[in-house]
C-alpha atoms as a PDB file:
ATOM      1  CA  UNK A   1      46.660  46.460  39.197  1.00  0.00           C
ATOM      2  CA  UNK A   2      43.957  48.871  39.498  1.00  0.00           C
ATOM      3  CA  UNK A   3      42.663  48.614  36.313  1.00  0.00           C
ATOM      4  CA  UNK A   4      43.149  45.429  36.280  1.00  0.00           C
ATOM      5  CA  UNK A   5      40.611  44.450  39.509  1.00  0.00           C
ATOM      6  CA  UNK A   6      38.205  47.692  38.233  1.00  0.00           C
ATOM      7  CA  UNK A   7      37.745  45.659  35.086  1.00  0.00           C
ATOM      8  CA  UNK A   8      37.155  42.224  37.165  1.00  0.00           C
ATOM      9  CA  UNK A   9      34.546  44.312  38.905  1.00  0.00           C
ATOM     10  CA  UNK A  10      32.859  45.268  36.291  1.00  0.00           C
ATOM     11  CA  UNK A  11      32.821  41.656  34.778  1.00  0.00           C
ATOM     12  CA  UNK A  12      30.745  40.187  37.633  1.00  0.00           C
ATOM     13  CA  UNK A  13      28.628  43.427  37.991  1.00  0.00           C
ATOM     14  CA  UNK A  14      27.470  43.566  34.613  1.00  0.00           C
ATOM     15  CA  UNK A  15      25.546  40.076  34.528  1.00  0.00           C
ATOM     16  CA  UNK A  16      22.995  41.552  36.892  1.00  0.00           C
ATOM     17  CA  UNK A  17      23.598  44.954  37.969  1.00  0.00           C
ATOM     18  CA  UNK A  18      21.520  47.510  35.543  1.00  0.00           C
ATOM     19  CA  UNK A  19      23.687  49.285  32.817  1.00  0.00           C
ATOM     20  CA  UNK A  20      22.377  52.665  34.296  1.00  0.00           C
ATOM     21  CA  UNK A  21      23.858  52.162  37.577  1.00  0.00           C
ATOM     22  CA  UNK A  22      27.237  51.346  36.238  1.00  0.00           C
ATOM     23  CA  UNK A  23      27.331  54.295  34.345  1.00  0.00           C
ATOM     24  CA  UNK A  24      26.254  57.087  36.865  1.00  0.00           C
ATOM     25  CA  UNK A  25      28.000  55.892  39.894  1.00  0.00           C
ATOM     26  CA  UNK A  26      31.741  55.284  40.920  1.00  0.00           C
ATOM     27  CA  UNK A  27      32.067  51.511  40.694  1.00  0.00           C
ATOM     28  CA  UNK A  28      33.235  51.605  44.352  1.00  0.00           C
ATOM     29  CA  UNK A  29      29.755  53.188  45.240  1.00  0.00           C
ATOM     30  CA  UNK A  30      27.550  51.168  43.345  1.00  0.00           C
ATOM     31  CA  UNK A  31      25.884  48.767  45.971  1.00  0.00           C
ATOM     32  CA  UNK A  32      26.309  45.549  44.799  1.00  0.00           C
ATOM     33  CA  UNK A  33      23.732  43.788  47.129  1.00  0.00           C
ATOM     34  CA  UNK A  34      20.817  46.581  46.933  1.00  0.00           C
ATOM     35  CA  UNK A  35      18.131  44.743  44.865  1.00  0.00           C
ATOM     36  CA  UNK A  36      16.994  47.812  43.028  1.00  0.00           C
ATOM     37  CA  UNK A  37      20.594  47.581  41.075  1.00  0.00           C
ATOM     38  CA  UNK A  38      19.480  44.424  39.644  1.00  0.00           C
ATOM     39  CA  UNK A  39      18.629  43.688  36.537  1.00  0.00           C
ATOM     40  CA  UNK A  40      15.194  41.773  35.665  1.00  0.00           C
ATOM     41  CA  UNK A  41      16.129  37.903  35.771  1.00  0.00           C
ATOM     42  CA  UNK A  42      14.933  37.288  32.024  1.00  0.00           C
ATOM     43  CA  UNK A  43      17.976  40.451  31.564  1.00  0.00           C
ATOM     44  CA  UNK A  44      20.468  38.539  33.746  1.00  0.00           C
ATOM     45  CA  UNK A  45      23.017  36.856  32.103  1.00  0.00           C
ATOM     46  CA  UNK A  46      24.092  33.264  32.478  1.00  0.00           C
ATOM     47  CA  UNK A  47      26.298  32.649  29.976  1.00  0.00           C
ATOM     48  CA  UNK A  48      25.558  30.533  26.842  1.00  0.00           C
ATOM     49  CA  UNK A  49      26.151  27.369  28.319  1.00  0.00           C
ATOM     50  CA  UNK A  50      24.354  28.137  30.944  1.00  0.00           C
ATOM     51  CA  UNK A  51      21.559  29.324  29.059  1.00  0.00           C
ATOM     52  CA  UNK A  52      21.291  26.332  26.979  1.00  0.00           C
ATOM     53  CA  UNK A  53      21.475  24.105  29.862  1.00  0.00           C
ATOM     54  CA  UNK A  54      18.236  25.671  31.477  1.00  0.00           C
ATOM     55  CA  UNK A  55      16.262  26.709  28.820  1.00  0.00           C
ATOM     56  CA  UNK A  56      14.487  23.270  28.939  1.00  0.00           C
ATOM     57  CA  UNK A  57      14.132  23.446  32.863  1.00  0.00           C
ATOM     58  CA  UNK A  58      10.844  24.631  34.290  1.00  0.00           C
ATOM     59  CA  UNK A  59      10.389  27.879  34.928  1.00  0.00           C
ATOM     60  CA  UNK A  60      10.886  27.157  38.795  1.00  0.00           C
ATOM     61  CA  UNK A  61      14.032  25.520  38.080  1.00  0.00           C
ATOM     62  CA  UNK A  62      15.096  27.973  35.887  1.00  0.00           C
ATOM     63  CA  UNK A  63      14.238  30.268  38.860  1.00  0.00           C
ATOM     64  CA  UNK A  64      16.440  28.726  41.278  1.00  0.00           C
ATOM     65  CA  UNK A  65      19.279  28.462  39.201  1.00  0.00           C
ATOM     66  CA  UNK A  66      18.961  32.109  38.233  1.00  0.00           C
ATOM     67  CA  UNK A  67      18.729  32.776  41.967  1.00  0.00           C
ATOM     68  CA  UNK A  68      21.931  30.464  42.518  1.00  0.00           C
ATOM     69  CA  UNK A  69      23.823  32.600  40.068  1.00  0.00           C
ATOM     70  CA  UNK A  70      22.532  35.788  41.394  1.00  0.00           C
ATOM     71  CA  UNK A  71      23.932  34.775  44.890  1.00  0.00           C
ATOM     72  CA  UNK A  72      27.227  33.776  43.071  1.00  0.00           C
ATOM     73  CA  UNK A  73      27.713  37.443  41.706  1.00  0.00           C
ATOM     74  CA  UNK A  74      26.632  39.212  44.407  1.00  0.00           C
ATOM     75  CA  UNK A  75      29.367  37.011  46.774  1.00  0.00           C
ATOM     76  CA  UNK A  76      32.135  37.432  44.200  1.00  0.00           C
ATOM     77  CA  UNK A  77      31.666  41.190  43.557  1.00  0.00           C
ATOM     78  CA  UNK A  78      31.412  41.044  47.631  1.00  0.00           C
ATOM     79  CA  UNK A  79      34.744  39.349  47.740  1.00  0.00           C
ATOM     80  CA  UNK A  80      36.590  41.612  44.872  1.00  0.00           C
ATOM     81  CA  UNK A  81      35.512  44.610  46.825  1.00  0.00           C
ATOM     82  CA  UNK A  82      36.890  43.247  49.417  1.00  0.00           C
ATOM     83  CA  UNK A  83      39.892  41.749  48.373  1.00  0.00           C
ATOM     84  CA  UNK A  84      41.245  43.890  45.674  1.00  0.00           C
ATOM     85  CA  UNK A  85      41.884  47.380  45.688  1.00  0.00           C
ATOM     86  CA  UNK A  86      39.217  49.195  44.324  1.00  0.00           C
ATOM     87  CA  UNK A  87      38.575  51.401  47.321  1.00  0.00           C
ATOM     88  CA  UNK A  88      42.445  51.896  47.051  1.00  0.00           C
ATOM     89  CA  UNK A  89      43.280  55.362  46.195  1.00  0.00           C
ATOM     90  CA  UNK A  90      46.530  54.390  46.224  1.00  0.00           C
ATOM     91  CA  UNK A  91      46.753  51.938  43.392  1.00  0.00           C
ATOM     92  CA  UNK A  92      45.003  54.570  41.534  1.00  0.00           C
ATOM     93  CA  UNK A  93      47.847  57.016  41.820  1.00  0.00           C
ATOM     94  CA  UNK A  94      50.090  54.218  40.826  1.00  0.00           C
ATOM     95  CA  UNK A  95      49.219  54.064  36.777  1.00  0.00           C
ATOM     96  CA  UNK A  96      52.621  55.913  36.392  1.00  0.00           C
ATOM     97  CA  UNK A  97      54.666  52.987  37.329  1.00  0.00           C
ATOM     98  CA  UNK A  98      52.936  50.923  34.082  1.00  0.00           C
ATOM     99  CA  UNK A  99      55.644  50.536  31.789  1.00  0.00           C
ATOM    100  CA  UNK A 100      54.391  51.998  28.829  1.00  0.00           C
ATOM    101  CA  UNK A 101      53.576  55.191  31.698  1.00  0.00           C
ATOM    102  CA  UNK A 102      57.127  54.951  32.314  1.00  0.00           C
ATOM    103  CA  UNK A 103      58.646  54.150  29.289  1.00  0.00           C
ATOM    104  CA  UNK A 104      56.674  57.868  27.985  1.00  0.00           C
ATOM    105  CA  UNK A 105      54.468  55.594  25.404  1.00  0.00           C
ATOM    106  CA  UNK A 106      51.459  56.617  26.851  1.00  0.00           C
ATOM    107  CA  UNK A 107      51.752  60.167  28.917  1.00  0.00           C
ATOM    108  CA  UNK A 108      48.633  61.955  27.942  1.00  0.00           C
ATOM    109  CA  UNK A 109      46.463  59.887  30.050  1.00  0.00           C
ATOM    110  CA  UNK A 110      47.683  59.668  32.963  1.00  0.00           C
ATOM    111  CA  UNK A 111      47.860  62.810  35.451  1.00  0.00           C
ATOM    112  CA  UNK A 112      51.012  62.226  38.388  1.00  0.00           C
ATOM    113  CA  UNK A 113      49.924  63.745  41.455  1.00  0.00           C
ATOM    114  CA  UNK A 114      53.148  63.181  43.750  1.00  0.00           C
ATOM    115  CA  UNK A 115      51.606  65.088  46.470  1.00  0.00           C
ATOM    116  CA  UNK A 116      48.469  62.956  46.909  1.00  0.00           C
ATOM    117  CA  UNK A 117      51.121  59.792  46.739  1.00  0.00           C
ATOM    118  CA  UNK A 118      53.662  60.377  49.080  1.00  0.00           C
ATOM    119  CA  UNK A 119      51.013  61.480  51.489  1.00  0.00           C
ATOM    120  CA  UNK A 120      49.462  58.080  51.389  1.00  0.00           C
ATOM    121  CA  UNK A 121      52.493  56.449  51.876  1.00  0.00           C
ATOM    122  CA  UNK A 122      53.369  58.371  55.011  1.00  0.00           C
ATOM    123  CA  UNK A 123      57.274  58.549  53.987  1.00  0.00           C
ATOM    124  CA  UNK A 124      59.241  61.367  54.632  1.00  0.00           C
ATOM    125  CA  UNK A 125      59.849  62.354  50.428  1.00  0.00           C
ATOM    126  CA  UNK A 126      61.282  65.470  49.065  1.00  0.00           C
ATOM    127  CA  UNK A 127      58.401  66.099  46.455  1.00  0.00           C
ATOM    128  CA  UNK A 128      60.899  68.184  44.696  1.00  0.00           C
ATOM    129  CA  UNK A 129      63.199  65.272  44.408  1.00  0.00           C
ATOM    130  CA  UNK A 130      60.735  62.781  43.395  1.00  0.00           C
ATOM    131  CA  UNK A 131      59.324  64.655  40.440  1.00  0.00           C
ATOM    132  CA  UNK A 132      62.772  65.525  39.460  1.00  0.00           C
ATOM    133  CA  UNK A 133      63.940  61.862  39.409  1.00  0.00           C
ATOM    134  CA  UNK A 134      60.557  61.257  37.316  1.00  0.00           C
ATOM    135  CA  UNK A 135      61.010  63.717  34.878  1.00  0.00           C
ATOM    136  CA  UNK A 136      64.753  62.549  33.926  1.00  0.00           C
ATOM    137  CA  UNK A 137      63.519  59.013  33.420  1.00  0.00           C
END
């Protein structure tokens, strides 16, 4: 799920945020209403519909409809901040329950630290146990 809504994220944010800032920063960090992130609007992107649509319009009206879209992203990278867990350490611990984690297709990537999950969850867990369990599976 993590990867999942990181990947969202990055959708929206790379229509008008600039590559450079995407690369350098932690996606949660990157402020996604700071107007120095942005791209130039002739660098935004639109889409292809989109930019078919307008490329008739004036270049006020292609303005304002470059400004709409601008708002859009900004609000929807707003919202998936907000909404999904990318400030969720959590979720991030949590790549070892993807099945092909689990199943032992994929176990070079992905680095289990027990201790940093069960102290987010606040359970009382043997951490002995737990990577036991794990390791049999």
């Amino acid at each position: 799920m993590y990867e999942a809504s990181v990947n969202i994220l990055k959708e929206f944010c790379s229509n008008y945020i600039k590559l450079n800032v995407l690369v350098n920063k932690s996606l949660e960090d990157v402020n996604v209403v700071d107007p120095n992130n942005y791209l130039a609007a002739k660098d935004m992107v639109l889409g292809t519909e989109c930019g078919n649509y307008i490329k008739d319009f004036s270049a006020e009206a292609t303005e304002l409809v470059k400004n709409k879209c601008l708002e859009f992203y900004i609000t929807a990278a707003l919202e998936i901040k907000k909404r999904l867990p990318i400030n969720n350490h959590l979720f991030q611990q949590l790549k070892f329950l993807d099945p092909k984690v689990a199943l032992h297709e994929v176990t070079d990537e992905v680095d289990i630290n027990f201790e940093i999950i069960i102290g987010q969850l606040n359970e009382n867990v043997e951490l002995n146990i737990l990577q036991s369990e794990w390791r049999r599976m």
